[in-house]
N, C-alpha and C. Protein backbone atom coordinates (compact mmCIF):
# COMPACT_ATOMS: atom_id res chain seq x y z
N UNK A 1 0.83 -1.17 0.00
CA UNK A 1 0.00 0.00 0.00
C UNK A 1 0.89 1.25 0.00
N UNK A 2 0.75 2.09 -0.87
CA UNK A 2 1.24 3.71 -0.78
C UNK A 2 0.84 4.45 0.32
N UNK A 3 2.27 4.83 0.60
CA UNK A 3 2.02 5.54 2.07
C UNK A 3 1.81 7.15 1.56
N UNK A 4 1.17 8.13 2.35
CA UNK A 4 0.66 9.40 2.01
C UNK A 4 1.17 10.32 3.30
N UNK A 5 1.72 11.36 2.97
CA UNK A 5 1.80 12.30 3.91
C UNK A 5 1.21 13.81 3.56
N UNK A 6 0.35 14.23 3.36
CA UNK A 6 -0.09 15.56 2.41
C UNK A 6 -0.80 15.98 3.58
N UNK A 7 -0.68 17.59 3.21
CA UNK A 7 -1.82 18.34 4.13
C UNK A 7 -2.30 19.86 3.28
N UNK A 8 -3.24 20.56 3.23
CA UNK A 8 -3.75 21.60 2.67
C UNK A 8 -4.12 22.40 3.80
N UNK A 9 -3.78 23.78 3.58
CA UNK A 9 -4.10 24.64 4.72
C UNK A 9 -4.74 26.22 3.64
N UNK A 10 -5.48 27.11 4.77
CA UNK A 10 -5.90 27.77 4.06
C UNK A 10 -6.35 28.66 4.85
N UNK A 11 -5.46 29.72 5.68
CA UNK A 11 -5.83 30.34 6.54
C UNK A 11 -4.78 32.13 6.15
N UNK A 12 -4.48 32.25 7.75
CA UNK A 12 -4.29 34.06 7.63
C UNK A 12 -2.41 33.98 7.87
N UNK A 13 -1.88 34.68 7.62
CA UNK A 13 -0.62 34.72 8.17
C UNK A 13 -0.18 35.42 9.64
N UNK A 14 0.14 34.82 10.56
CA UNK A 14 0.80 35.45 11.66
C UNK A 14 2.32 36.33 11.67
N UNK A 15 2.96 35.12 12.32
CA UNK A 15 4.72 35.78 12.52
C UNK A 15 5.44 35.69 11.08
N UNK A 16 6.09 36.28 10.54
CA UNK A 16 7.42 36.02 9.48
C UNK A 16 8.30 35.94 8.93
N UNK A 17 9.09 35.06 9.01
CA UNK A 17 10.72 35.14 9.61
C UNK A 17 11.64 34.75 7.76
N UNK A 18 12.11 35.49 7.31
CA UNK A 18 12.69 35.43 6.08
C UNK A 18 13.99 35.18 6.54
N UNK A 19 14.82 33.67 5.73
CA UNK A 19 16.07 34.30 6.22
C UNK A 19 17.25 33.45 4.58
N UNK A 20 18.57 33.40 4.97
CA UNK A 20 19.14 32.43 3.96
C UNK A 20 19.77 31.67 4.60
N UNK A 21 19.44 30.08 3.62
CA UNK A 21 20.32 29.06 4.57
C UNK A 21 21.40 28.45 2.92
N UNK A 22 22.20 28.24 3.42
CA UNK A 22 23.17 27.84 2.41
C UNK A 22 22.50 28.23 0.45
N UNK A 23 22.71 29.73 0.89
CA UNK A 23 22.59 30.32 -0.48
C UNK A 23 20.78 30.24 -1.11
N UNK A 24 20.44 29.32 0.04
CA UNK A 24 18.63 29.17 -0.27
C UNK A 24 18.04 30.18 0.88
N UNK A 25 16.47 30.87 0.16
CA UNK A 25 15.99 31.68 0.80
C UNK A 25 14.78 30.33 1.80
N UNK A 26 14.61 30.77 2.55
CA UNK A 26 13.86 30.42 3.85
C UNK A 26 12.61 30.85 4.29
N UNK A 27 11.16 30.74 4.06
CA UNK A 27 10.30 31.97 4.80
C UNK A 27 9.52 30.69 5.85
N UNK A 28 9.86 31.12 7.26
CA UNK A 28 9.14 30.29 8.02
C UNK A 28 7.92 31.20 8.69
N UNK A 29 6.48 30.84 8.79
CA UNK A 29 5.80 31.80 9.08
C UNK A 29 4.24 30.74 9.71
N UNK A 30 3.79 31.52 10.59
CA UNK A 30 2.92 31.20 11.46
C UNK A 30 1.46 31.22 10.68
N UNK A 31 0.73 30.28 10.69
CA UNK A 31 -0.91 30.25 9.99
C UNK A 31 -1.50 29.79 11.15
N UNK A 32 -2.99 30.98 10.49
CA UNK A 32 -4.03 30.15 11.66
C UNK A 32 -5.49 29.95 10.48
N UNK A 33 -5.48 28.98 10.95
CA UNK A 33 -6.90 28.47 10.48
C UNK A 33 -7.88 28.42 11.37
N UNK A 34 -9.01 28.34 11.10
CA UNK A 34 -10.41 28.63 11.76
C UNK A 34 -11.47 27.53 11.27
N UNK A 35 -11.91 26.93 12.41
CA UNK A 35 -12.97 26.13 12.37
C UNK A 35 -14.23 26.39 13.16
N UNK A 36 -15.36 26.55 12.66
CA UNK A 36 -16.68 27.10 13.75
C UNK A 36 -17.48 26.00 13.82
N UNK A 37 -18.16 26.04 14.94
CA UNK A 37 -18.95 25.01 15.22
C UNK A 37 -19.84 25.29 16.28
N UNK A 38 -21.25 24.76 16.29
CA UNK A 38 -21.88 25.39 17.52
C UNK A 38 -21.80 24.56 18.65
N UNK A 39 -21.70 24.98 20.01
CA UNK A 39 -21.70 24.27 21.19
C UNK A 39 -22.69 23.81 21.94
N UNK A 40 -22.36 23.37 23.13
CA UNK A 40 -23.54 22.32 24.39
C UNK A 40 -25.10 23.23 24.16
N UNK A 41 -24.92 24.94 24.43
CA UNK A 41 -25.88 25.58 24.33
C UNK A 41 -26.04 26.17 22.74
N UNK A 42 -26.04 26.06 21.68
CA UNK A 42 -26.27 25.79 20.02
C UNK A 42 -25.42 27.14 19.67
N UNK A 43 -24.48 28.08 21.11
CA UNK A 43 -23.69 29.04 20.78
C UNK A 43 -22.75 29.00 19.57
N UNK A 44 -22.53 29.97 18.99
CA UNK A 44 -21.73 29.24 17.88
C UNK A 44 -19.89 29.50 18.47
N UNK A 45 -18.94 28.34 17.89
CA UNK A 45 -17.51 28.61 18.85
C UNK A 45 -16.95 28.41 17.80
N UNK A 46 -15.75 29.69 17.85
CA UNK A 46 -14.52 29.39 17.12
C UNK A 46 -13.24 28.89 17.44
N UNK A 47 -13.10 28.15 16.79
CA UNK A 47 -12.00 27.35 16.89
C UNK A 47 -10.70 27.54 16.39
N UNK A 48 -9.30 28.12 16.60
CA UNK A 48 -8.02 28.65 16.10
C UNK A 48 -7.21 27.79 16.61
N UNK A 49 -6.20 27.29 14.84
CA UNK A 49 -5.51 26.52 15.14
C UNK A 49 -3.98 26.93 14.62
N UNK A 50 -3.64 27.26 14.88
CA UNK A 50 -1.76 27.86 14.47
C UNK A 50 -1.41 26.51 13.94
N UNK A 51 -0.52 27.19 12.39
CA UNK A 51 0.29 25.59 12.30
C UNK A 51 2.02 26.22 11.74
N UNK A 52 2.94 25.84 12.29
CA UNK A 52 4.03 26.23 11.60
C UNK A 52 4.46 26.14 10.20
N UNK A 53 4.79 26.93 9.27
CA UNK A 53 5.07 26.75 7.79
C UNK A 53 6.51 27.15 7.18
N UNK A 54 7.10 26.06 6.71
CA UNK A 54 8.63 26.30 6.44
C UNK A 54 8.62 26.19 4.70
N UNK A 55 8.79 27.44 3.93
CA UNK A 55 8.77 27.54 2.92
C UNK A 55 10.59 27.71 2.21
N UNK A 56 10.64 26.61 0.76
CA UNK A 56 12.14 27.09 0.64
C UNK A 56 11.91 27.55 -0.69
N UNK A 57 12.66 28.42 -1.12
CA UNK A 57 12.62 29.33 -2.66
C UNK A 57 12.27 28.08 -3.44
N UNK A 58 11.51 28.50 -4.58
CA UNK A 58 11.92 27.54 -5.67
C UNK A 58 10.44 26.88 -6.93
N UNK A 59 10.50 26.51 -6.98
CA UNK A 59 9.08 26.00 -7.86
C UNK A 59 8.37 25.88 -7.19
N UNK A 60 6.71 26.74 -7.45
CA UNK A 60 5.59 26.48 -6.61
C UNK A 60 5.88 27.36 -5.45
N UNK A 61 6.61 28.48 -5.34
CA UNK A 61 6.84 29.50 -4.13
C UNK A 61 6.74 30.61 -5.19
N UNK A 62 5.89 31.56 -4.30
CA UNK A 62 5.90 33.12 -4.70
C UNK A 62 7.11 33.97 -4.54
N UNK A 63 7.08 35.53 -4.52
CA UNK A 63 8.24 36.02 -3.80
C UNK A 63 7.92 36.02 -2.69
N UNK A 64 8.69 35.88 -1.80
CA UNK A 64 8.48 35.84 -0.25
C UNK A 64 8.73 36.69 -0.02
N UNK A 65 8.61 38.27 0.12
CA UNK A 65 8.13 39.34 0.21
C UNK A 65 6.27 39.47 0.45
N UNK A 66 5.57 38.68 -0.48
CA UNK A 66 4.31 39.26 -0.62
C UNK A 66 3.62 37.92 0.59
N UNK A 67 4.63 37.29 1.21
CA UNK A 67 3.82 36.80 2.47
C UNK A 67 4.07 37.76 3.91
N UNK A 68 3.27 38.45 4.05
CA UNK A 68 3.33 39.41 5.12
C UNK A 68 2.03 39.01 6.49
N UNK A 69 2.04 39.60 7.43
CA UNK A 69 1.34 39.58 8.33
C UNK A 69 -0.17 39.66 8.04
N UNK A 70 -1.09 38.64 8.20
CA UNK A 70 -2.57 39.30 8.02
C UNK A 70 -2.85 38.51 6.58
N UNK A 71 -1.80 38.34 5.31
CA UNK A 71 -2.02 37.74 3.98
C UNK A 71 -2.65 36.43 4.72
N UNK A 72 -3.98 36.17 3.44
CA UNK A 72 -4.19 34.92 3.04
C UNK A 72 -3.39 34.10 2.42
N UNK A 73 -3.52 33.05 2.29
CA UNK A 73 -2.52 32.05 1.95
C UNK A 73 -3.53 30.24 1.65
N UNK A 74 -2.90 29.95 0.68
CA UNK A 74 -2.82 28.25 0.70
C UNK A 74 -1.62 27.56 0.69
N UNK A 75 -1.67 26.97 1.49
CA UNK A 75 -0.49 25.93 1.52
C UNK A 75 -0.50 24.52 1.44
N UNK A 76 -0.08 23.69 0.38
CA UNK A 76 0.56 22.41 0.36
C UNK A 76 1.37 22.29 0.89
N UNK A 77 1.56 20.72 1.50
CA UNK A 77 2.88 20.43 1.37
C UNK A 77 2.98 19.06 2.38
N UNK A 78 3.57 18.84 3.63
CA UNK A 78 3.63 17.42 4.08
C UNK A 78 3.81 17.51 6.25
N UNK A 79 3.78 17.22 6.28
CA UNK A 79 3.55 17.12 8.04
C UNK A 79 5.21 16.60 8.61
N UNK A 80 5.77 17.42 9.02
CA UNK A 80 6.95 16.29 9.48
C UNK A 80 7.43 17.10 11.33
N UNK A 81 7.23 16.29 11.93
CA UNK A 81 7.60 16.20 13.25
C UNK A 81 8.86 16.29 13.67
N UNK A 82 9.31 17.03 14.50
CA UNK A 82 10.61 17.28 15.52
C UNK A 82 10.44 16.99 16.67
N UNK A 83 11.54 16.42 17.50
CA UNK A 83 11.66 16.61 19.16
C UNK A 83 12.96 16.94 18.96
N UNK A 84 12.96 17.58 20.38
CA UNK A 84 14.32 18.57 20.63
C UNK A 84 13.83 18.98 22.88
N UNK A 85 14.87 18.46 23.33
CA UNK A 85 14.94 19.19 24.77
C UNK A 85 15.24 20.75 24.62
N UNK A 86 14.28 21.19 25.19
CA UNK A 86 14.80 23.09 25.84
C UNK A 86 15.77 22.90 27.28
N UNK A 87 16.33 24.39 27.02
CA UNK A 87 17.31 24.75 27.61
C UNK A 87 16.55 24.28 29.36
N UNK A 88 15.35 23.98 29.45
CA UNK A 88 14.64 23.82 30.80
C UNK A 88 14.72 22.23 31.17
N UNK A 89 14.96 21.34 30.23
CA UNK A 89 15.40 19.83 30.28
C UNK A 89 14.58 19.29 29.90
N UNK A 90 12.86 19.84 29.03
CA UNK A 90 11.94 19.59 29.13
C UNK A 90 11.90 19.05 27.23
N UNK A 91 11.43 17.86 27.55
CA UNK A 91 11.53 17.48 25.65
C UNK A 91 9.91 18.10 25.11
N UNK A 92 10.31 18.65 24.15
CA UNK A 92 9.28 19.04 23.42
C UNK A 92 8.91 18.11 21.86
N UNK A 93 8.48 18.53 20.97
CA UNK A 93 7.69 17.89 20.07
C UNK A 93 7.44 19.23 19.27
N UNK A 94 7.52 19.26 18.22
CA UNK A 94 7.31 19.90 17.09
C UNK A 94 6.71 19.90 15.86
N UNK A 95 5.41 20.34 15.40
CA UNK A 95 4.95 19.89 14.32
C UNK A 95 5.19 21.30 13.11
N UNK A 96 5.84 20.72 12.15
CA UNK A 96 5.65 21.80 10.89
C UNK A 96 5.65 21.47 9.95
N UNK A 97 4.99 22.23 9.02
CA UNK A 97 4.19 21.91 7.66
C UNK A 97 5.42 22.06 6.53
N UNK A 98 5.75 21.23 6.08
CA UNK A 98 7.11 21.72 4.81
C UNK A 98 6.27 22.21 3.36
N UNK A 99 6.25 23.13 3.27
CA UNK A 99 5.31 23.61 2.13
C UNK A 99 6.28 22.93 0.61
N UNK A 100 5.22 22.45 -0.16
CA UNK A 100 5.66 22.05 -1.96
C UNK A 100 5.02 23.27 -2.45
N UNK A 101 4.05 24.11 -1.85
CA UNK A 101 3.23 24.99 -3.01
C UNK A 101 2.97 26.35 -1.93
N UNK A 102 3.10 27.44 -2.27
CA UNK A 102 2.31 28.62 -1.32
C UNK A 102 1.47 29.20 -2.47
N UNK A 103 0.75 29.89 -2.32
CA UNK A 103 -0.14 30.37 -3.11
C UNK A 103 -0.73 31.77 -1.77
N UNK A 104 -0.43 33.10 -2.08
CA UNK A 104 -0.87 34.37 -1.63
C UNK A 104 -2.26 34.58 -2.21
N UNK A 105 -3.26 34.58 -1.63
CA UNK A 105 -5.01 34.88 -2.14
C UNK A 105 -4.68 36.13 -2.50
N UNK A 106 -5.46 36.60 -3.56
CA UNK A 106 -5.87 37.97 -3.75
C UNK A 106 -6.89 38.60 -2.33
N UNK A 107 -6.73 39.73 -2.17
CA UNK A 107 -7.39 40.18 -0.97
C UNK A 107 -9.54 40.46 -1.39
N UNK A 108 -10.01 39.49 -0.83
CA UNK A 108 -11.35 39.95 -1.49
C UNK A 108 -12.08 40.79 -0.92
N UNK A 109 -12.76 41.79 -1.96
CA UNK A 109 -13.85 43.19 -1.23
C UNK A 109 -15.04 42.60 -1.27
């Protein structure tokens, strides 16, 4: 059986950190997506979910300039997990999205 790792995202941009790693450009940047749903009393609740996004120059990337704070965005790409101890001794776990595709929405009126 073919194994699958894919994920689609389609939310707002948060933090955005541009940088270069061995002559390649880098844009790692914060998304939140939104899920609503109504609750126990038929209130309606939103739901915000941050996901980390590590974009590298290249086919299927915009200029990374026009991902700024607040931009819409779609993102492809694949799920891959980190652990790493902090300086506190405490092991953490890391989830981030390795983008194959960004795509900047046009802003709609």
């Amino acid at each position: 059986m073919e194994q699958l790792n894919r994920i689609e995202l389609r939310g707002n941009v948060g933090n955005v950190r541009i940088s270069e790693v061995g002559g390649s450009r880098v844009a790692r940047f914060s998304l939140a997506t939104n899920f609503m749903y109504r609750g126990k009393d038929n209130e309606a609740v939103l739901e915000t979910t941050w996901h980390n996004i590590v974009a590298w120059s290249g086919k299927g990337m915009p200029d990374f300039s026009s991902i700024s704070k607040g931009a819409s965005v779609y993102v492809t790409g694949r799920l891959r997990t980190s652990r790493f101890t902090g300086n506190d001794g405490i092991e953490r776990t890391v989830y981030e999205v390795i983008a194959s595709k960004v795509e900047v929405q046009e802003n709609q009126a």
